[in-house]
PDB file of N, CA and C in Angstrom:
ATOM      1  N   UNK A   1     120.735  60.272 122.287  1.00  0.00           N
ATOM      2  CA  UNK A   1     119.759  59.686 123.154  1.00  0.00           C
ATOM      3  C   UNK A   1     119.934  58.169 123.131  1.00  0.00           C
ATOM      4  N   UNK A   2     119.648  57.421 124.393  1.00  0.00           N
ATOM      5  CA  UNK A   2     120.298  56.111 124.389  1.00  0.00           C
ATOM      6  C   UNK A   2     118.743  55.381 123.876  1.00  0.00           C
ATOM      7  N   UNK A   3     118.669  54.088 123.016  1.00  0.00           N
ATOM      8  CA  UNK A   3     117.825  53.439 122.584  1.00  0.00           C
ATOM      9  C   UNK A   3     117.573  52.341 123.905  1.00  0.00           C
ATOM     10  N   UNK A   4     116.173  52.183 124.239  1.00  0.00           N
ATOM     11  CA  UNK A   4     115.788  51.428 124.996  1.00  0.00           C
ATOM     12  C   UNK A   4     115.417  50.029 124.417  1.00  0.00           C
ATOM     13  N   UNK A   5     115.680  49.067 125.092  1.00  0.00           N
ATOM     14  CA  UNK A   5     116.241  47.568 125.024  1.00  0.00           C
ATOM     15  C   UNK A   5     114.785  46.995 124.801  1.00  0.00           C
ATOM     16  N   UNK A   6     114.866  45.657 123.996  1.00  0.00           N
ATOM     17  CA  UNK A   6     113.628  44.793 123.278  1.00  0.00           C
ATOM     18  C   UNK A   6     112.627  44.589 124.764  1.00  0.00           C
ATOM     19  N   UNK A   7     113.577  43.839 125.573  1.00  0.00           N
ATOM     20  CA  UNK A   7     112.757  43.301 126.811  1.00  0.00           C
ATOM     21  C   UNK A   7     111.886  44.405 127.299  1.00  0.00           C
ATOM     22  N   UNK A   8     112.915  45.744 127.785  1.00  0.00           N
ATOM     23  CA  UNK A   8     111.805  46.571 128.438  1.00  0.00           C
ATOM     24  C   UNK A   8     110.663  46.986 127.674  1.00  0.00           C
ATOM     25  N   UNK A   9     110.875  47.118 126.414  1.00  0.00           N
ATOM     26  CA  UNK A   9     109.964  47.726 125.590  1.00  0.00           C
ATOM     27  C   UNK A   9     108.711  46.434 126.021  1.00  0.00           C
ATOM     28  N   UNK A  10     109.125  45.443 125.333  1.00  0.00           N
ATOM     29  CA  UNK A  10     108.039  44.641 125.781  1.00  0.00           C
ATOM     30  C   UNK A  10     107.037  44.146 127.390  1.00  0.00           C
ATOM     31  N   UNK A  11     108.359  44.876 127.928  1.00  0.00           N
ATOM     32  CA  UNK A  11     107.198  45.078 129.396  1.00  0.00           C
ATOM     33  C   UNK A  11     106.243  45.519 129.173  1.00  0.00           C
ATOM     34  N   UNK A  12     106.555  47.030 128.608  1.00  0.00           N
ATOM     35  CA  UNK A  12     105.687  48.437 128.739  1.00  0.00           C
ATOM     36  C   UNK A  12     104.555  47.851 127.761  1.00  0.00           C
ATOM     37  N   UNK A  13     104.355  47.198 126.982  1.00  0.00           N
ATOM     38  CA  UNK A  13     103.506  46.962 125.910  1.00  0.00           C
ATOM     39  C   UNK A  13     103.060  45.932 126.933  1.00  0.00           C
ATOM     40  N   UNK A  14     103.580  45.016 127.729  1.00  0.00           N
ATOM     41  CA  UNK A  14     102.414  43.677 128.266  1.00  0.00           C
ATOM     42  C   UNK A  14     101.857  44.606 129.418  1.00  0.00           C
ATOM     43  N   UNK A  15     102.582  45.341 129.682  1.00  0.00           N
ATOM     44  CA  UNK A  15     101.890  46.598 130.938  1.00  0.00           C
ATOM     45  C   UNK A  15     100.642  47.388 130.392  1.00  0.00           C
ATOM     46  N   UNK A  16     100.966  47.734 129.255  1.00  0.00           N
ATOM     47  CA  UNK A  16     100.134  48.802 128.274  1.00  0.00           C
ATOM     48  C   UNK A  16      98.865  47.829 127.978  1.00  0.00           C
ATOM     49  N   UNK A  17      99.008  46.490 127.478  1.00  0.00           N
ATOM     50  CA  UNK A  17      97.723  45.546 127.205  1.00  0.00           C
ATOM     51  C   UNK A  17      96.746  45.157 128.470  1.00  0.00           C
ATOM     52  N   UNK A  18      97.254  44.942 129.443  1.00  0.00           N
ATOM     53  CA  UNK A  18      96.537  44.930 131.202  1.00  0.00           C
ATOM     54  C   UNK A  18      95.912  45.935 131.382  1.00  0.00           C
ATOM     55  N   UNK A  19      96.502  47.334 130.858  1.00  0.00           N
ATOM     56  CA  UNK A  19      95.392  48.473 131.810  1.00  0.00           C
ATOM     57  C   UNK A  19      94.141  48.767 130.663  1.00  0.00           C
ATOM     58  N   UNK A  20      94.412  48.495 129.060  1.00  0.00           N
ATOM     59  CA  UNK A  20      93.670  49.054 128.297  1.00  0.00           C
ATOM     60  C   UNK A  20      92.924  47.352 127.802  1.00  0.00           C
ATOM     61  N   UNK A  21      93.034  46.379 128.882  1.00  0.00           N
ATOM     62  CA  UNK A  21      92.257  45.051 128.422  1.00  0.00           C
ATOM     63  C   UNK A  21      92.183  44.966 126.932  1.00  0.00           C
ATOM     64  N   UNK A  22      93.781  44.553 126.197  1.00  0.00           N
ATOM     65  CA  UNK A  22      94.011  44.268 125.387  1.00  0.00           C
ATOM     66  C   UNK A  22      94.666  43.115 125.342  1.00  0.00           C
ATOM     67  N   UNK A  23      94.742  42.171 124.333  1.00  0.00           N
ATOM     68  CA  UNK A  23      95.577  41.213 124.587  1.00  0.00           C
ATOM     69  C   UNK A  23      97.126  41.167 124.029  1.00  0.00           C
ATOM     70  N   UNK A  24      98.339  40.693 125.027  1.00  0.00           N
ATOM     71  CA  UNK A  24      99.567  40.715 124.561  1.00  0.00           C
ATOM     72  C   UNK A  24      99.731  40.151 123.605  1.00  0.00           C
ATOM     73  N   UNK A  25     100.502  40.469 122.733  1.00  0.00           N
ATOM     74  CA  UNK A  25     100.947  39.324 121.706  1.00  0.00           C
ATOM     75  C   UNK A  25     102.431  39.701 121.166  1.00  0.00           C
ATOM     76  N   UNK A  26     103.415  39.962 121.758  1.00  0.00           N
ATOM     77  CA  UNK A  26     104.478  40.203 121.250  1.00  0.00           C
ATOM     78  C   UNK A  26     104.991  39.991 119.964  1.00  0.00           C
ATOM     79  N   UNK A  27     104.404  38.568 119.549  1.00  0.00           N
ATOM     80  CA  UNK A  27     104.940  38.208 117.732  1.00  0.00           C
ATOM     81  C   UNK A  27     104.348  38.263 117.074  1.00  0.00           C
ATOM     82  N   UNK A  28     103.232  39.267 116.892  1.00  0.00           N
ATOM     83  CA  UNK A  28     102.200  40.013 116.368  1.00  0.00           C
ATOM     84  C   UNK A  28     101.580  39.139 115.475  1.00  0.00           C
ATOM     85  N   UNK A  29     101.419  37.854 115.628  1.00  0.00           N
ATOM     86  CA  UNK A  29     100.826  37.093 115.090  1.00  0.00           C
ATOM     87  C   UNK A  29      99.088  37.333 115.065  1.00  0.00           C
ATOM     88  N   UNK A  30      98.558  37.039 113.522  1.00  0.00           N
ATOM     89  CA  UNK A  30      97.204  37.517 113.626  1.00  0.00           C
ATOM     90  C   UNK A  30      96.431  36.160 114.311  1.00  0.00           C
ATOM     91  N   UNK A  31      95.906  36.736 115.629  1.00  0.00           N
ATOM     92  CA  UNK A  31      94.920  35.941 116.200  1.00  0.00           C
ATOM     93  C   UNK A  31      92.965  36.319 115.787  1.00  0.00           C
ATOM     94  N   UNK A  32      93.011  36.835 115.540  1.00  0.00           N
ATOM     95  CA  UNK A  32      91.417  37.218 115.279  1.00  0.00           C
ATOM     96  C   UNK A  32      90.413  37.775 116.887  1.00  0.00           C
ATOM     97  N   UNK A  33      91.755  38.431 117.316  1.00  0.00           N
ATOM     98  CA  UNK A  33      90.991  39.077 118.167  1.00  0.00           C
ATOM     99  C   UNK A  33      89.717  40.352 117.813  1.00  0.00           C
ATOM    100  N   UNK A  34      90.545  41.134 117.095  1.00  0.00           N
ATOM    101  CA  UNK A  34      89.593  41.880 116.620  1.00  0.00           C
ATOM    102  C   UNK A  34      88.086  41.152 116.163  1.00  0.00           C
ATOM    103  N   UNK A  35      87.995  40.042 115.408  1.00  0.00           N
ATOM    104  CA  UNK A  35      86.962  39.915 115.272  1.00  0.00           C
ATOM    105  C   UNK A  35      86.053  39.206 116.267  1.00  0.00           C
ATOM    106  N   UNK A  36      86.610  38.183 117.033  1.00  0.00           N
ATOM    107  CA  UNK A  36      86.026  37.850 118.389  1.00  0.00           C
ATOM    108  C   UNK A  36      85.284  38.684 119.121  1.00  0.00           C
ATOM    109  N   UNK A  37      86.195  39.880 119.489  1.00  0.00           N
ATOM    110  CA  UNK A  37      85.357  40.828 120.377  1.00  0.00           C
ATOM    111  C   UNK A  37      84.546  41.803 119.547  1.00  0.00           C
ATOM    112  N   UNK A  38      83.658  41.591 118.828  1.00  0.00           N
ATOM    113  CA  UNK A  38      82.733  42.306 118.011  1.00  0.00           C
ATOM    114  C   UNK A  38      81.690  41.694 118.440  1.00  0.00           C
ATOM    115  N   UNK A  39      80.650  41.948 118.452  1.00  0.00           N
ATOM    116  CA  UNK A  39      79.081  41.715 118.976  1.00  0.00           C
ATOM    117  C   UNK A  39      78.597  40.518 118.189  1.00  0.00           C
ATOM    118  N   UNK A  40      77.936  39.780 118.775  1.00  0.00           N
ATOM    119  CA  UNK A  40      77.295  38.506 117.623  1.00  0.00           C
ATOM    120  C   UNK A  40      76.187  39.218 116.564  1.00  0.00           C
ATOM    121  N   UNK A  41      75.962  38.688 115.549  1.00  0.00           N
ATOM    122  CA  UNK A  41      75.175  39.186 114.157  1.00  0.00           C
ATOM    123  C   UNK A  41      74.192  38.237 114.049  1.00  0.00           C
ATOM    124  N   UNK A  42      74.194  37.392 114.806  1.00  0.00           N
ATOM    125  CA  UNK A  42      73.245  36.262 114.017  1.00  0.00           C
ATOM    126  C   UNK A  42      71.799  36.901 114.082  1.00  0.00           C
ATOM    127  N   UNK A  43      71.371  37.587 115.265  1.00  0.00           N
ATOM    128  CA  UNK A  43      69.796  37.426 115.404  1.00  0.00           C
ATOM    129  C   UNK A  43      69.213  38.965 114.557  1.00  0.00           C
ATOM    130  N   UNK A  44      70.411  39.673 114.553  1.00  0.00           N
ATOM    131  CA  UNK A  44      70.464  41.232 113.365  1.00  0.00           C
ATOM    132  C   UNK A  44      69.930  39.954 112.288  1.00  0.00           C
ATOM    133  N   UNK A  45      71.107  40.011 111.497  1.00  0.00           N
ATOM    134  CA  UNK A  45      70.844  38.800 110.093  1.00  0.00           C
ATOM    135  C   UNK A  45      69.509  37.995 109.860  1.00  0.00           C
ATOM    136  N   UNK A  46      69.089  37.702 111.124  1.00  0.00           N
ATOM    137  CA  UNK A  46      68.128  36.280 111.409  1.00  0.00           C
ATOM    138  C   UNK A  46      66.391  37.408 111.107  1.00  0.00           C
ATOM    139  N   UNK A  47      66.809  38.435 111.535  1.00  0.00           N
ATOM    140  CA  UNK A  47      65.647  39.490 111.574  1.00  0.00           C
ATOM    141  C   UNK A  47      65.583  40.765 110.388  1.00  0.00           C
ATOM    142  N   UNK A  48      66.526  40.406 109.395  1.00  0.00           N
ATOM    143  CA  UNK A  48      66.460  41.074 107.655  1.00  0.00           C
ATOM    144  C   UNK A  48      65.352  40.698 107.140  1.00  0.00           C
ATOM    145  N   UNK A  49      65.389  39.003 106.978  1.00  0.00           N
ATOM    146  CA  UNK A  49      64.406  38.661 106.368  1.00  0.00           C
ATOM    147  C   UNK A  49      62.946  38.362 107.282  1.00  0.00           C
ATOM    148  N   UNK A  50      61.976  38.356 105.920  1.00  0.00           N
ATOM    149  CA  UNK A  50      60.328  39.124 106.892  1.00  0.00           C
ATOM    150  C   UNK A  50      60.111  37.406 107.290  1.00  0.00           C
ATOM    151  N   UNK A  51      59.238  37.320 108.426  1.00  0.00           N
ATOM    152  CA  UNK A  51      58.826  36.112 109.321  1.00  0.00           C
ATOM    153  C   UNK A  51      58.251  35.279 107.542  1.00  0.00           C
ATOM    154  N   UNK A  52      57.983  33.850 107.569  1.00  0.00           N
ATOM    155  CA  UNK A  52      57.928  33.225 107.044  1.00  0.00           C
ATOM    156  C   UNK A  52      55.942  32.961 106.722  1.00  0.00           C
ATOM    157  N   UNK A  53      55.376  33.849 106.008  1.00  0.00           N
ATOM    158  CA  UNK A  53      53.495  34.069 105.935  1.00  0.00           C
ATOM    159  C   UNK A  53      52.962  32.305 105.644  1.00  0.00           C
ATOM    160  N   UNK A  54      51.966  32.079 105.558  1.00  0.00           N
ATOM    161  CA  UNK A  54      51.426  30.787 104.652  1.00  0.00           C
ATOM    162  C   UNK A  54      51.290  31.060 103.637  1.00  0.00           C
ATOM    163  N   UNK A  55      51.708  29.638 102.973  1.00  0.00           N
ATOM    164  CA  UNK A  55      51.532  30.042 101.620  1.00  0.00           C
ATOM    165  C   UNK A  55      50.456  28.953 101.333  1.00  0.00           C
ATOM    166  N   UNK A  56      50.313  28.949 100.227  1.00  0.00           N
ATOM    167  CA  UNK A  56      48.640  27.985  99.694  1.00  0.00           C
ATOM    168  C   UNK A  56      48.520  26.638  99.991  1.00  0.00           C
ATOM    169  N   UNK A  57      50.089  25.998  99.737  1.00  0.00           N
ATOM    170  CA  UNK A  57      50.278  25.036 100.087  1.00  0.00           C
ATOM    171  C   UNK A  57      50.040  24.361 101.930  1.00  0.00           C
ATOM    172  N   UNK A  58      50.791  25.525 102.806  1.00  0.00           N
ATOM    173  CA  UNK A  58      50.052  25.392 104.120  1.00  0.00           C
ATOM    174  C   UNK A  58      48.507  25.454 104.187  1.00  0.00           C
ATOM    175  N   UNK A  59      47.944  26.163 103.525  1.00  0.00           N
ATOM    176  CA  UNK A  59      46.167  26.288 103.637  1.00  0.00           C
ATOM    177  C   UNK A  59      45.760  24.785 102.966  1.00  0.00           C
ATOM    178  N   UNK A  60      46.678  24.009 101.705  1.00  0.00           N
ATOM    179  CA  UNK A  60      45.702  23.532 101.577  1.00  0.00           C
ATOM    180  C   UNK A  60      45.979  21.994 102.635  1.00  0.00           C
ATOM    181  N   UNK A  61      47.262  21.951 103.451  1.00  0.00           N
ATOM    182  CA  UNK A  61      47.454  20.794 103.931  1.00  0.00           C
ATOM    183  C   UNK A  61      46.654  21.017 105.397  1.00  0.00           C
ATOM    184  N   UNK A  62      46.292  22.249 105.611  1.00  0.00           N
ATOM    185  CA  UNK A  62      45.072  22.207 106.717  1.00  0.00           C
ATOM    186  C   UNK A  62      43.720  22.168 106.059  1.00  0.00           C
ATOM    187  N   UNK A  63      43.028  22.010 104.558  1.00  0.00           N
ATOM    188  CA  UNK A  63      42.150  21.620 104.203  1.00  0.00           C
ATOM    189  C   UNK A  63      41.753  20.109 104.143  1.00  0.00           C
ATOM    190  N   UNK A  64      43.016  19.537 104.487  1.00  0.00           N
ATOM    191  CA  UNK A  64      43.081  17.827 104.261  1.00  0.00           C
ATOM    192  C   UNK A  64      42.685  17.595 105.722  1.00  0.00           C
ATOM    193  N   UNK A  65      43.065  17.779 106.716  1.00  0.00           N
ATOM    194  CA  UNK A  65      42.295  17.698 108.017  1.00  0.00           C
ATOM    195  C   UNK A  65      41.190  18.004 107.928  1.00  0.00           C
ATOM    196  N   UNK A  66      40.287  18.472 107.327  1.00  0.00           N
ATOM    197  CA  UNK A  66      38.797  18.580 107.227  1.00  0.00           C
ATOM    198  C   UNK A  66      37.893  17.768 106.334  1.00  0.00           C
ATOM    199  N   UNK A  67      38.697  16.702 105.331  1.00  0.00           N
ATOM    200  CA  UNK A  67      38.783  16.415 103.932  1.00  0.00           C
ATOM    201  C   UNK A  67      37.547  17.299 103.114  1.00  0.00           C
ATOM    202  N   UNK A  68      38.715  18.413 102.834  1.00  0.00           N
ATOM    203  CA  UNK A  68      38.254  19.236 101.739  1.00  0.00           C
ATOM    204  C   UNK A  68      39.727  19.356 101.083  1.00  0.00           C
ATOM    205  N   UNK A  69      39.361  19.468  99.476  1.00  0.00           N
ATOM    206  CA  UNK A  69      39.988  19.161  98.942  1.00  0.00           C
ATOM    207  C   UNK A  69      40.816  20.932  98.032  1.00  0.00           C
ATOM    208  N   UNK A  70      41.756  20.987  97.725  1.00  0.00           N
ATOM    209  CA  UNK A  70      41.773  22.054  96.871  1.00  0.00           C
ATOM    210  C   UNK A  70      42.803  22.279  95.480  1.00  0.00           C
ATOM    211  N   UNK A  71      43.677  23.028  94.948  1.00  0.00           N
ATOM    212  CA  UNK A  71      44.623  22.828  94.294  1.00  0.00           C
ATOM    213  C   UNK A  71      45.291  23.954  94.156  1.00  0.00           C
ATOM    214  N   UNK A  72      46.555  24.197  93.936  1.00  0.00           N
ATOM    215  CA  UNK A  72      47.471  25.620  94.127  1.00  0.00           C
ATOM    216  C   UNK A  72      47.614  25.553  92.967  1.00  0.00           C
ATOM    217  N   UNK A  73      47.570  26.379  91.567  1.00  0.00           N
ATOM    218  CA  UNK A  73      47.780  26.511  90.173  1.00  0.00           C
ATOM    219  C   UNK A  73      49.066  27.025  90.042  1.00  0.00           C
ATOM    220  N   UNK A  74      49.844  27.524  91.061  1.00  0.00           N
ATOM    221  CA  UNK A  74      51.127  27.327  90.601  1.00  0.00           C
ATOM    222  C   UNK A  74      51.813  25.988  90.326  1.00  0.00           C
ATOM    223  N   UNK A  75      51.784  25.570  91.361  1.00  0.00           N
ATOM    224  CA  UNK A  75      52.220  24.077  91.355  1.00  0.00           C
ATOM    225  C   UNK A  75      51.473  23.076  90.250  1.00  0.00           C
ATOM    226  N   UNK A  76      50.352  23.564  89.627  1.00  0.00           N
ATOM    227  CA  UNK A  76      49.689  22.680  88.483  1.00  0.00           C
ATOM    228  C   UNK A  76      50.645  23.158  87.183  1.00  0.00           C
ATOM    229  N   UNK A  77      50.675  24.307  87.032  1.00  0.00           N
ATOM    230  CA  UNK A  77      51.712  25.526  85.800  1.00  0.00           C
ATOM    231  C   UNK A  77      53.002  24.292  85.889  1.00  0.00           C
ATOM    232  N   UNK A  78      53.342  24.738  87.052  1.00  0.00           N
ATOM    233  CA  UNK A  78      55.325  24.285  87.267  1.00  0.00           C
ATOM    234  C   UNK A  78      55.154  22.740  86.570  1.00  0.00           C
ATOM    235  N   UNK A  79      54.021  21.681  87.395  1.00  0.00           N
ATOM    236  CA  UNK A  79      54.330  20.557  86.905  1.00  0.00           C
ATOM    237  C   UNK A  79      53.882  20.391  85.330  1.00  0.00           C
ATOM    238  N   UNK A  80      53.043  21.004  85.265  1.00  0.00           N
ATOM    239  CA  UNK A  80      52.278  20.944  83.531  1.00  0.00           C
ATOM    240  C   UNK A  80      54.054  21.610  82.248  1.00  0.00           C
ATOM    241  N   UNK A  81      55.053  22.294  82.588  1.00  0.00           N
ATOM    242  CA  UNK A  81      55.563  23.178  82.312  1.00  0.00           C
ATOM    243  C   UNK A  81      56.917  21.750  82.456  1.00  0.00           C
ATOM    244  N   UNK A  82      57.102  21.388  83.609  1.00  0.00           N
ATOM    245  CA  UNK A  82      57.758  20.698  83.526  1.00  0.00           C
ATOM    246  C   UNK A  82      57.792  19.145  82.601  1.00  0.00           C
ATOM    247  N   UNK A  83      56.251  18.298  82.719  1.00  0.00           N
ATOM    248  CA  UNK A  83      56.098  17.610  81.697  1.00  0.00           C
ATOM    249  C   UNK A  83      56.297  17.861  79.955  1.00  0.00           C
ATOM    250  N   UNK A  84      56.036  19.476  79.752  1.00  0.00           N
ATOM    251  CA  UNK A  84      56.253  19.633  78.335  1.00  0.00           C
ATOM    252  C   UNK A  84      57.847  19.776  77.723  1.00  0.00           C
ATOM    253  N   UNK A  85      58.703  19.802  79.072  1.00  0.00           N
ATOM    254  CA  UNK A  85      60.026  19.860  78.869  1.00  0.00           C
ATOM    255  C   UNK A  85      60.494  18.551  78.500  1.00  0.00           C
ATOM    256  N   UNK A  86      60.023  17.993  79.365  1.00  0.00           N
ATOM    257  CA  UNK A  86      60.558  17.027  79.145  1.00  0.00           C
ATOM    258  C   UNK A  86      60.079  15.888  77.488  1.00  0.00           C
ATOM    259  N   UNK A  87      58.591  16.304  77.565  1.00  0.00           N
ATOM    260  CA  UNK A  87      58.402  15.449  76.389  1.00  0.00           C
ATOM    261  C   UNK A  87      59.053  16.216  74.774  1.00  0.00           C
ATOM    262  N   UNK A  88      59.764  17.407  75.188  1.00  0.00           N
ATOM    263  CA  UNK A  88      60.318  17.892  74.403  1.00  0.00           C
ATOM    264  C   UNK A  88      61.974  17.277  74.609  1.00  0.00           C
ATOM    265  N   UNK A  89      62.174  16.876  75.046  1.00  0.00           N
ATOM    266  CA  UNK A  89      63.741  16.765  75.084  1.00  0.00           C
ATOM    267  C   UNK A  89      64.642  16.982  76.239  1.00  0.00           C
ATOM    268  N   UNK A  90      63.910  18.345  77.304  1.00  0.00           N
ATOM    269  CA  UNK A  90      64.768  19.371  77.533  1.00  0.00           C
ATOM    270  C   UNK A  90      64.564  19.124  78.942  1.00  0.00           C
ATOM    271  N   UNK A  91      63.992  18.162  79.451  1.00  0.00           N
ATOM    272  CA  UNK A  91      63.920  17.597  81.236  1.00  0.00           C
ATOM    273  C   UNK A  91      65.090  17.769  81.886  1.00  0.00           C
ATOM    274  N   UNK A  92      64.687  17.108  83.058  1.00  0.00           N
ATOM    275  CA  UNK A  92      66.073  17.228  84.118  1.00  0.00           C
ATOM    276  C   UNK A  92      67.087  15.741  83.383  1.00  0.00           C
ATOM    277  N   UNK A  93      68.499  15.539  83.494  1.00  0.00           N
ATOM    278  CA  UNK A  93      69.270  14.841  82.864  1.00  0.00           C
ATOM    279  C   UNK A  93      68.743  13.475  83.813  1.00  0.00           C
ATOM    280  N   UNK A  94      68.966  12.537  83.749  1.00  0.00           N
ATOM    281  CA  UNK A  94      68.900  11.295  84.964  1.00  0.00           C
ATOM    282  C   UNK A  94      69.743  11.285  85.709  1.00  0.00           C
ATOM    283  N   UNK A  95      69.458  10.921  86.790  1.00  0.00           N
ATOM    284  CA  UNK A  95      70.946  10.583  87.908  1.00  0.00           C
ATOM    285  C   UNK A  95      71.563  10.237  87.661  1.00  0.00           C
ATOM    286  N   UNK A  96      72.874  10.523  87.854  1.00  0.00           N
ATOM    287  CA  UNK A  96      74.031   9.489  87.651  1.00  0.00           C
ATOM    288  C   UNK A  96      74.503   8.630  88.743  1.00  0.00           C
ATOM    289  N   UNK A  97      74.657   7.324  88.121  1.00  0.00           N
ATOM    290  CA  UNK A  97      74.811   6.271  89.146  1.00  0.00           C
ATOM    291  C   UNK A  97      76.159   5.906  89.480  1.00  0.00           C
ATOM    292  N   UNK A  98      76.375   5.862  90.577  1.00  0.00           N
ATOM    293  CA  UNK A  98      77.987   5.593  91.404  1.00  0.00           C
ATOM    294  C   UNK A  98      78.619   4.433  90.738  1.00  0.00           C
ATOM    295  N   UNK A  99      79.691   4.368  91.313  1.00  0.00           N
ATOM    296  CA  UNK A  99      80.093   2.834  90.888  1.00  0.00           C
ATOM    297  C   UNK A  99      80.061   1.694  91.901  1.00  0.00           C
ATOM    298  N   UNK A 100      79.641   2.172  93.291  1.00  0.00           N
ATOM    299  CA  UNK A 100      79.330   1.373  94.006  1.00  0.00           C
ATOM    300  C   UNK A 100      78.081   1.037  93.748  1.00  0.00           C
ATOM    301  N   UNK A 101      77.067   1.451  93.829  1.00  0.00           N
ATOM    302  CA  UNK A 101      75.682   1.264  93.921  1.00  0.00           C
ATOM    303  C   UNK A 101      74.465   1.305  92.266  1.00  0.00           C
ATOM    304  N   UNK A 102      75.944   1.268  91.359  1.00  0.00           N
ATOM    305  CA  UNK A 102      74.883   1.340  89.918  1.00  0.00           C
ATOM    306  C   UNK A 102      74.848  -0.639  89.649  1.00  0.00           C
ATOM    307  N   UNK A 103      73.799  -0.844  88.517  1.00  0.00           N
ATOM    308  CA  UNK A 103      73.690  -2.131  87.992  1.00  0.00           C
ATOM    309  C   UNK A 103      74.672  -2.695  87.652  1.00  0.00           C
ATOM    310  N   UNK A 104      75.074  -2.001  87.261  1.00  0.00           N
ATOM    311  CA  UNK A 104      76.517  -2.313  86.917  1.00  0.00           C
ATOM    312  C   UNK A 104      77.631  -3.432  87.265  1.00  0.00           C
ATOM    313  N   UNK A 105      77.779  -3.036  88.629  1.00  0.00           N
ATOM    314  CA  UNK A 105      78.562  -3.499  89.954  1.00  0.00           C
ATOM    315  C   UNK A 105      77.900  -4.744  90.468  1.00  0.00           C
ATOM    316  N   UNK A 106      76.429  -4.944  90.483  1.00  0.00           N
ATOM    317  CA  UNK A 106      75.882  -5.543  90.776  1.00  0.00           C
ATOM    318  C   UNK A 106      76.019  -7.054  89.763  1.00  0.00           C
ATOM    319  N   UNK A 107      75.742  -6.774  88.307  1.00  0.00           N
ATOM    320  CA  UNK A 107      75.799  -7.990  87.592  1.00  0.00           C
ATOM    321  C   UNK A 107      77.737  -8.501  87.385  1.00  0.00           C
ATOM    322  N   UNK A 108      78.609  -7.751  88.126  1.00  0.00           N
ATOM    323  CA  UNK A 108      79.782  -8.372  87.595  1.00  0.00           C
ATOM    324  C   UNK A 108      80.111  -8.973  88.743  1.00  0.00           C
ATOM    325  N   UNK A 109      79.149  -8.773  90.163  1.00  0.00           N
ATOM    326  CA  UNK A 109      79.626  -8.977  91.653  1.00  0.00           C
ATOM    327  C   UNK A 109      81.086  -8.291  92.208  1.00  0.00           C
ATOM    328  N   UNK A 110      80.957  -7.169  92.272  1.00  0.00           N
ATOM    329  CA  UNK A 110      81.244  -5.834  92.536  1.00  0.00           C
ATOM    330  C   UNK A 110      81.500  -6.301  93.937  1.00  0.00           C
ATOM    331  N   UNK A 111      82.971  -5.188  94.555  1.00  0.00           N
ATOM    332  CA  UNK A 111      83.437  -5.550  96.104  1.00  0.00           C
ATOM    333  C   UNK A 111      81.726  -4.472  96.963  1.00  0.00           C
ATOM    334  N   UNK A 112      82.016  -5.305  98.293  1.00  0.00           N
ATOM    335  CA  UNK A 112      80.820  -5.082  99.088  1.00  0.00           C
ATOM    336  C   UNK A 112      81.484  -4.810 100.410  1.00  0.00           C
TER     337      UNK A 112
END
């Protein structure tokens, strides 16, 4: 049986991609078609998580428009919790300062 030639073959395949609205690509290079033509995900994804409720903190910054006053005891815990860390040792580290913008740079007159 005689073997049919590169060119024709590649007709039949740019022929074959036209009727089944595929795209040619003879040097089978990966283009990311496949994933292009897949449906967008964002508003699936966007609708997993539940709508966003008030939390105490919204109630109490609409109590300040009335001036009434209130307090969220989480946020008293966290900061009370956080001061004992720290007067223990165990706080957040300090920033670390650049070398453009620390004291540093400043008292030796540092490029600007």
């Amino acid at each position: 049986m005689a073997s049919v030639s590169r060119s024709r073959l590649l007709q039949l395949t740019k022929v074959q991609s036209t009727i089944f609205a595929q795209t040619f690509n003879p040097s089978q290079l990966r283009l990311g078609t496949k994933v292009l033509h897949q449906r967008l995900r964002g508003r699936t994804l966007a609708a997993y998580y539940p709508r966003r409720s008030a939390t105490v903190g919204d109630l109490l910054k609409g109590f300040k428009r009335f001036g009434l006053e209130g307090w969220d005891e989480e946020q008293l815990d966290r900061e009370e919790k956080v001061a004992v860390a720290k007067i223990r040792g165990k706080g957040a580290p300090k920033k670390i300062r650049t070398k453009e913008g620390g004291r540093s740079m400043k008292k030796k007159g540092g490029k600007r």
